[in-house]
C-alpha atoms as a PDB file:
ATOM      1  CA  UNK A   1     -26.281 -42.821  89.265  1.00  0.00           C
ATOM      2  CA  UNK A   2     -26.930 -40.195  91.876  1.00  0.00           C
ATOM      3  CA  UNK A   3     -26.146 -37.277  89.347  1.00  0.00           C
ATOM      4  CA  UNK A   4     -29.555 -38.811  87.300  1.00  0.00           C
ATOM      5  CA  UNK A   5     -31.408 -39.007  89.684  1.00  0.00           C
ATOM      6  CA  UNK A   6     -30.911 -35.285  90.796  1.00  0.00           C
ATOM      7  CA  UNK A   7     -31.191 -34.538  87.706  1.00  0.00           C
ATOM      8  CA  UNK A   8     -34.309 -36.456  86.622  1.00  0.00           C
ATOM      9  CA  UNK A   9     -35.570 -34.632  90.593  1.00  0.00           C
ATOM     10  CA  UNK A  10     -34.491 -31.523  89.319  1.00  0.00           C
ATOM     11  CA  UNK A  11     -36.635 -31.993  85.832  1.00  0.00           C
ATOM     12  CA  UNK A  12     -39.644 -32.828  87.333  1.00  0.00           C
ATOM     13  CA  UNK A  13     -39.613 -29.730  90.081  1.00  0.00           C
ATOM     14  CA  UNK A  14     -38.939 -27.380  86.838  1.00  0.00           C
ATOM     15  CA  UNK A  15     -41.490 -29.233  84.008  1.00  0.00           C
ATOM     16  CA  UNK A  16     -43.781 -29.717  86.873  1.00  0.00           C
ATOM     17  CA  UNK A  17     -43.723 -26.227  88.115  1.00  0.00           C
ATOM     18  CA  UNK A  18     -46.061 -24.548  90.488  1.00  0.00           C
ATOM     19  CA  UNK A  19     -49.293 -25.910  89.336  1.00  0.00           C
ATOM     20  CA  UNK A  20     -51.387 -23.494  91.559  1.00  0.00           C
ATOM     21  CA  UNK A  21     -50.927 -19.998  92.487  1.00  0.00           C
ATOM     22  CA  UNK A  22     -50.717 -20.524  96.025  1.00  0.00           C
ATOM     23  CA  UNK A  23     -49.437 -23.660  96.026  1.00  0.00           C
ATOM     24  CA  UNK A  24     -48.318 -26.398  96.766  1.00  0.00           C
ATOM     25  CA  UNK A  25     -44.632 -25.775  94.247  1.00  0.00           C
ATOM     26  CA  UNK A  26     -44.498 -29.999  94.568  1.00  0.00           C
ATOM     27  CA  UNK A  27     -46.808 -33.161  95.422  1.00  0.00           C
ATOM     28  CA  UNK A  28     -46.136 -36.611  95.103  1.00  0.00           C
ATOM     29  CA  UNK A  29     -49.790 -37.293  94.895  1.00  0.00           C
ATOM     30  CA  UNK A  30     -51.694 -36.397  91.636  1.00  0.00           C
ATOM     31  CA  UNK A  31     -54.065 -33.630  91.744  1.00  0.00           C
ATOM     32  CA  UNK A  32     -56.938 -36.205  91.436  1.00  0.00           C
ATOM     33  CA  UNK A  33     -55.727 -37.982  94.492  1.00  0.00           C
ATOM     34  CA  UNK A  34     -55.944 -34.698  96.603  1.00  0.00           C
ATOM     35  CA  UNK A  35     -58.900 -33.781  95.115  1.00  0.00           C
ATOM     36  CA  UNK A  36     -61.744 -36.527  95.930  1.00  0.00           C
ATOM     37  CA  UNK A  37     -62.871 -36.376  99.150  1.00  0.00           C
ATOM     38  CA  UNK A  38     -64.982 -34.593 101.508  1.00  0.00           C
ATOM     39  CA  UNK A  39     -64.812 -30.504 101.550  1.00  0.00           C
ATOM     40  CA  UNK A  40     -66.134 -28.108 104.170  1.00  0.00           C
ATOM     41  CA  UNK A  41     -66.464 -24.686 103.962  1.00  0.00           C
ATOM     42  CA  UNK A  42     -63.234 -23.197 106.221  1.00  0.00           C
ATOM     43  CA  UNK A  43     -63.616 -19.354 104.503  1.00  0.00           C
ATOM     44  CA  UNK A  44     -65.255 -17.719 102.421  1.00  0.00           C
ATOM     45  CA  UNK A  45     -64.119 -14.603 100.818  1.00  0.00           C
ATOM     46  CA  UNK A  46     -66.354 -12.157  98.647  1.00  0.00           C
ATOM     47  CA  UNK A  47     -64.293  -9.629  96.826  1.00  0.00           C
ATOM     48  CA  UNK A  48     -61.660 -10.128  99.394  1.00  0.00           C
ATOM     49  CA  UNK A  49     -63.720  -9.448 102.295  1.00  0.00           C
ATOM     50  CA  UNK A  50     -64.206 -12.317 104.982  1.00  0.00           C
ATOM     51  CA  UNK A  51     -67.684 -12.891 104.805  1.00  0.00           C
ATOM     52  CA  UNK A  52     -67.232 -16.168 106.418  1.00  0.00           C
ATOM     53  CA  UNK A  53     -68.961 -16.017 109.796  1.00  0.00           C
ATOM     54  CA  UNK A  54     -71.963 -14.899 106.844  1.00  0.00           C
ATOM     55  CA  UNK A  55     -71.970 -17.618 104.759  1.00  0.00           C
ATOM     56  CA  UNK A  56     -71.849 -20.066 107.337  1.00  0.00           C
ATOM     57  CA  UNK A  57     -74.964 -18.547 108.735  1.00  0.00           C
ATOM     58  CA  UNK A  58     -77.291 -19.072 105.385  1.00  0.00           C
ATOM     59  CA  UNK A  59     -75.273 -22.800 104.726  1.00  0.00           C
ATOM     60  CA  UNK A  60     -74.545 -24.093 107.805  1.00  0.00           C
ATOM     61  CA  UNK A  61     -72.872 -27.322 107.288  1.00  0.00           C
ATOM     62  CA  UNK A  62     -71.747 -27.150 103.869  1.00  0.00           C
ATOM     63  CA  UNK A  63     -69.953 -30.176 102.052  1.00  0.00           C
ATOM     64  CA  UNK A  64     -68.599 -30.987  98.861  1.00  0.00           C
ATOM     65  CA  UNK A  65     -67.940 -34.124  97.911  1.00  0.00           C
ATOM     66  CA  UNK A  66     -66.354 -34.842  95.190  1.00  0.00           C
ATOM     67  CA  UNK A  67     -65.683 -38.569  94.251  1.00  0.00           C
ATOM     68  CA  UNK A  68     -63.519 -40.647  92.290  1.00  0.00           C
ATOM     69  CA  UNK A  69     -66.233 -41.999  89.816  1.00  0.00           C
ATOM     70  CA  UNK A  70     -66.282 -38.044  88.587  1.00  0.00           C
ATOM     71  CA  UNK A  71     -69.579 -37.433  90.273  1.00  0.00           C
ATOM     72  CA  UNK A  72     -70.104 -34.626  93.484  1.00  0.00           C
ATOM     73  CA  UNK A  73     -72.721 -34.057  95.977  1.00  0.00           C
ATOM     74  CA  UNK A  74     -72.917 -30.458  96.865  1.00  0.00           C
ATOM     75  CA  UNK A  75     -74.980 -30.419 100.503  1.00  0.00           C
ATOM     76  CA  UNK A  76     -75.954 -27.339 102.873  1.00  0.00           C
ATOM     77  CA  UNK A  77     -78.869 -27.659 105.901  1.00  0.00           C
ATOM     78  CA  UNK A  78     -80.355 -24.355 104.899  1.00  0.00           C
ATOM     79  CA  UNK A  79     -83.418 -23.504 105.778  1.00  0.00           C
ATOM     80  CA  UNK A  80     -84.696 -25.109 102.964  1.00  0.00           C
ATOM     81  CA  UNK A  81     -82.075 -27.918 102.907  1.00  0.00           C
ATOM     82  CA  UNK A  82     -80.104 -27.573 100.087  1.00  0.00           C
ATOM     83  CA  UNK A  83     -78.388 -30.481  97.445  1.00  0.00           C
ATOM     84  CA  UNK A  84     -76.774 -30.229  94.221  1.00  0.00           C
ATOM     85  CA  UNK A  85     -75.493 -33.287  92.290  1.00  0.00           C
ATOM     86  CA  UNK A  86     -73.341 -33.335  89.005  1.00  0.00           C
ATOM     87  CA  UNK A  87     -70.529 -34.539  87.545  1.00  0.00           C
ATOM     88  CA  UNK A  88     -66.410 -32.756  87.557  1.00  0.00           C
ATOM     89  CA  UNK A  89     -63.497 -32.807  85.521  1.00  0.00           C
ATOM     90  CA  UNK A  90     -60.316 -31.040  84.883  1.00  0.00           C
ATOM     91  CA  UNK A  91     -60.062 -27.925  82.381  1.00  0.00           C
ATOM     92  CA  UNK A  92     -56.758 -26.017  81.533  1.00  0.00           C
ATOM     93  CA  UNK A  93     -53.907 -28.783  82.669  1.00  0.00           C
ATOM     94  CA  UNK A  94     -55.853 -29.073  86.127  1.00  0.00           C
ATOM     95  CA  UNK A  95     -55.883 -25.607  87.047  1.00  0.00           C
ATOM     96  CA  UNK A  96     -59.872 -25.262  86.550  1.00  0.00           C
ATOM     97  CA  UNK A  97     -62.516 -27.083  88.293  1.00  0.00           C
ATOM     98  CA  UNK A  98     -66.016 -27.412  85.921  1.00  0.00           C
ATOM     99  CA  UNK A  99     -69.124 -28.512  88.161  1.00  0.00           C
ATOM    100  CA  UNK A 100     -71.407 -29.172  85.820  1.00  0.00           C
ATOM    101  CA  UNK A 101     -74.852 -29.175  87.562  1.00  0.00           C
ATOM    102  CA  UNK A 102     -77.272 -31.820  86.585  1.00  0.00           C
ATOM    103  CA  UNK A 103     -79.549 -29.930  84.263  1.00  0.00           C
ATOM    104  CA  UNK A 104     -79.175 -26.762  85.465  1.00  0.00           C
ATOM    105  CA  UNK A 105     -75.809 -25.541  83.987  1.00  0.00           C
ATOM    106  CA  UNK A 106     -71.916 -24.965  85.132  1.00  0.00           C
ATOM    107  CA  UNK A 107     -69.487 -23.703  87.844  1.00  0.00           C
ATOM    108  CA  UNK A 108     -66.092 -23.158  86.800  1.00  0.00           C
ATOM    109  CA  UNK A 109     -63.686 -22.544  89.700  1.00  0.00           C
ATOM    110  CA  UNK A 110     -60.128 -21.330  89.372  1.00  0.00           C
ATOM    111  CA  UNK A 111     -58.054 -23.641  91.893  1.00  0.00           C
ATOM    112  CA  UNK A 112     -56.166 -21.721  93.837  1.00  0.00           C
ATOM    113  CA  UNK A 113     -53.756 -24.384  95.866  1.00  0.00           C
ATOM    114  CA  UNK A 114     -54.596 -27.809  96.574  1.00  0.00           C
ATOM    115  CA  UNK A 115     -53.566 -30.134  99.178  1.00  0.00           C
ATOM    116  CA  UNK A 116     -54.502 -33.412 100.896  1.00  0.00           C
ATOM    117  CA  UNK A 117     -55.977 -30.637 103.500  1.00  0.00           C
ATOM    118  CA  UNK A 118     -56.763 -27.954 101.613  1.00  0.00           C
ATOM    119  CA  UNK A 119     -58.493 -26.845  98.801  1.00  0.00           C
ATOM    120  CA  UNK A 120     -58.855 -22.666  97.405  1.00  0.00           C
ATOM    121  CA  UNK A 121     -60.688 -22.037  94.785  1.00  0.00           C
ATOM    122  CA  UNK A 122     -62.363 -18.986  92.974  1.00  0.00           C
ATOM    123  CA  UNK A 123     -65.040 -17.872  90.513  1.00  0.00           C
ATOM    124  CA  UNK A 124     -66.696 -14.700  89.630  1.00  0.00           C
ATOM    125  CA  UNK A 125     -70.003 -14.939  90.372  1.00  0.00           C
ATOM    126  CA  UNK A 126     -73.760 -13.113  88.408  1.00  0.00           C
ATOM    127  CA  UNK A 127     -72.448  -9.871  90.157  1.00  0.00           C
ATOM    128  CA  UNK A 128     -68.938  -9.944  89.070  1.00  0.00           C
ATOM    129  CA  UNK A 129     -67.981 -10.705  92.082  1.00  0.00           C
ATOM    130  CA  UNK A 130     -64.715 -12.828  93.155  1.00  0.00           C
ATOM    131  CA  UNK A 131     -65.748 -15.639  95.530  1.00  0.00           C
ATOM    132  CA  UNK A 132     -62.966 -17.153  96.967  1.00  0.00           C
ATOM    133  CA  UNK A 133     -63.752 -20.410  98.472  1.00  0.00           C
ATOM    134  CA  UNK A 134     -61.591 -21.648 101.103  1.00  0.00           C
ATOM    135  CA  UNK A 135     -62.287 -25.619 101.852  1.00  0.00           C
ATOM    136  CA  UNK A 136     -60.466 -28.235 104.143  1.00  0.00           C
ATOM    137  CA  UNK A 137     -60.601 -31.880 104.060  1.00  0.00           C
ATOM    138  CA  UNK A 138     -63.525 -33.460 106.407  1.00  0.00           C
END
C-alpha cells in the first residue's frame, strides 16, 4: 500500500514537472487557485535592470486583480489615474498569461514562478524590451 502511494507521489512530481521556470517544482494548489487574487507591483525589471524605484514613481500603487469569474482590474493612481479592465485565461498548459484588454487589444505574459505569494511574469514589450514583472500577493 505504501509502495503505491510513493509511487503514485513519485508520478505526479515527474508528469507534473516544474511548471514554471523559477518555480515552484510542486503545489498542491492549482495554478488557478494561486493565481486570483490581489497583485502589487514588488519589482520591476526592464531588460534586466531594476528599474523598480522608477516604475513605482509613474504607478504608484499598482494592483492587479485578477478574479475567479476570469475578469481583472488593472489599477495605478497616476497622475492621471489609471484603470484597465478585461478578461484572463490560460495559454500553453498554464505557462502564459493572455490579458485581453477590453477593446483595446492583448498582453501575453510568460509566467515565470507562481506562488500563493508570488507571482513573476514577463513580456517583451513595443521596444523589444523584456519586462519582467515581479508581483506579491496583497
Amino acid at each position: 500500500m505504501m509502495r503505491s502511494a510513493a509511487l503514485c507521489l513519485t508520478a505526479l512530481l515527474i508528469l507534473g514537472g516544474c511548471r514554471y521556470e523559477k518555480g515552484p517544482k510542486f503545489s498542491l494548489r492549482s495554478a488557478d487557485k494561486r493565481i486570483v487574487r490581489v497583485w502589487v507591483m514588488d519589482k520591476y525589471y526592464d531588460n534586466g535592470v531594476d528599474k523598480t524605484d522608477y516604475y513605482k514613481s509613474l504607478f504608484p500603487g499598482y494592483k492587479l486583480e485578477i478574479k475567479d469569474d476570469n475578469n481583472y482590474t488593472l489599477t495605478a493612481e497616476s497622475i492621471i489615474p489609471f484603470k484597465e479592465t478585461g478578461t484572463w485565461e490560460w495559454q500553453e498548459g498554464k505557462t502564459k498569461l493572455n490579458l485581453r484588454k477590453n477593446g483595446t487589444g492583448t498582453n501575453v505574459w510568460r509566467v515565470l514562478r507562481l506562488t500563493a505569494k508570488e507571482f513573476w511574469a514577463d513580456q517583451v514589450d513595443g521596444n523589444g524590451h523584456t519586462i519582467e514583472y515581479r508581483l506579491k500577493a496583497d
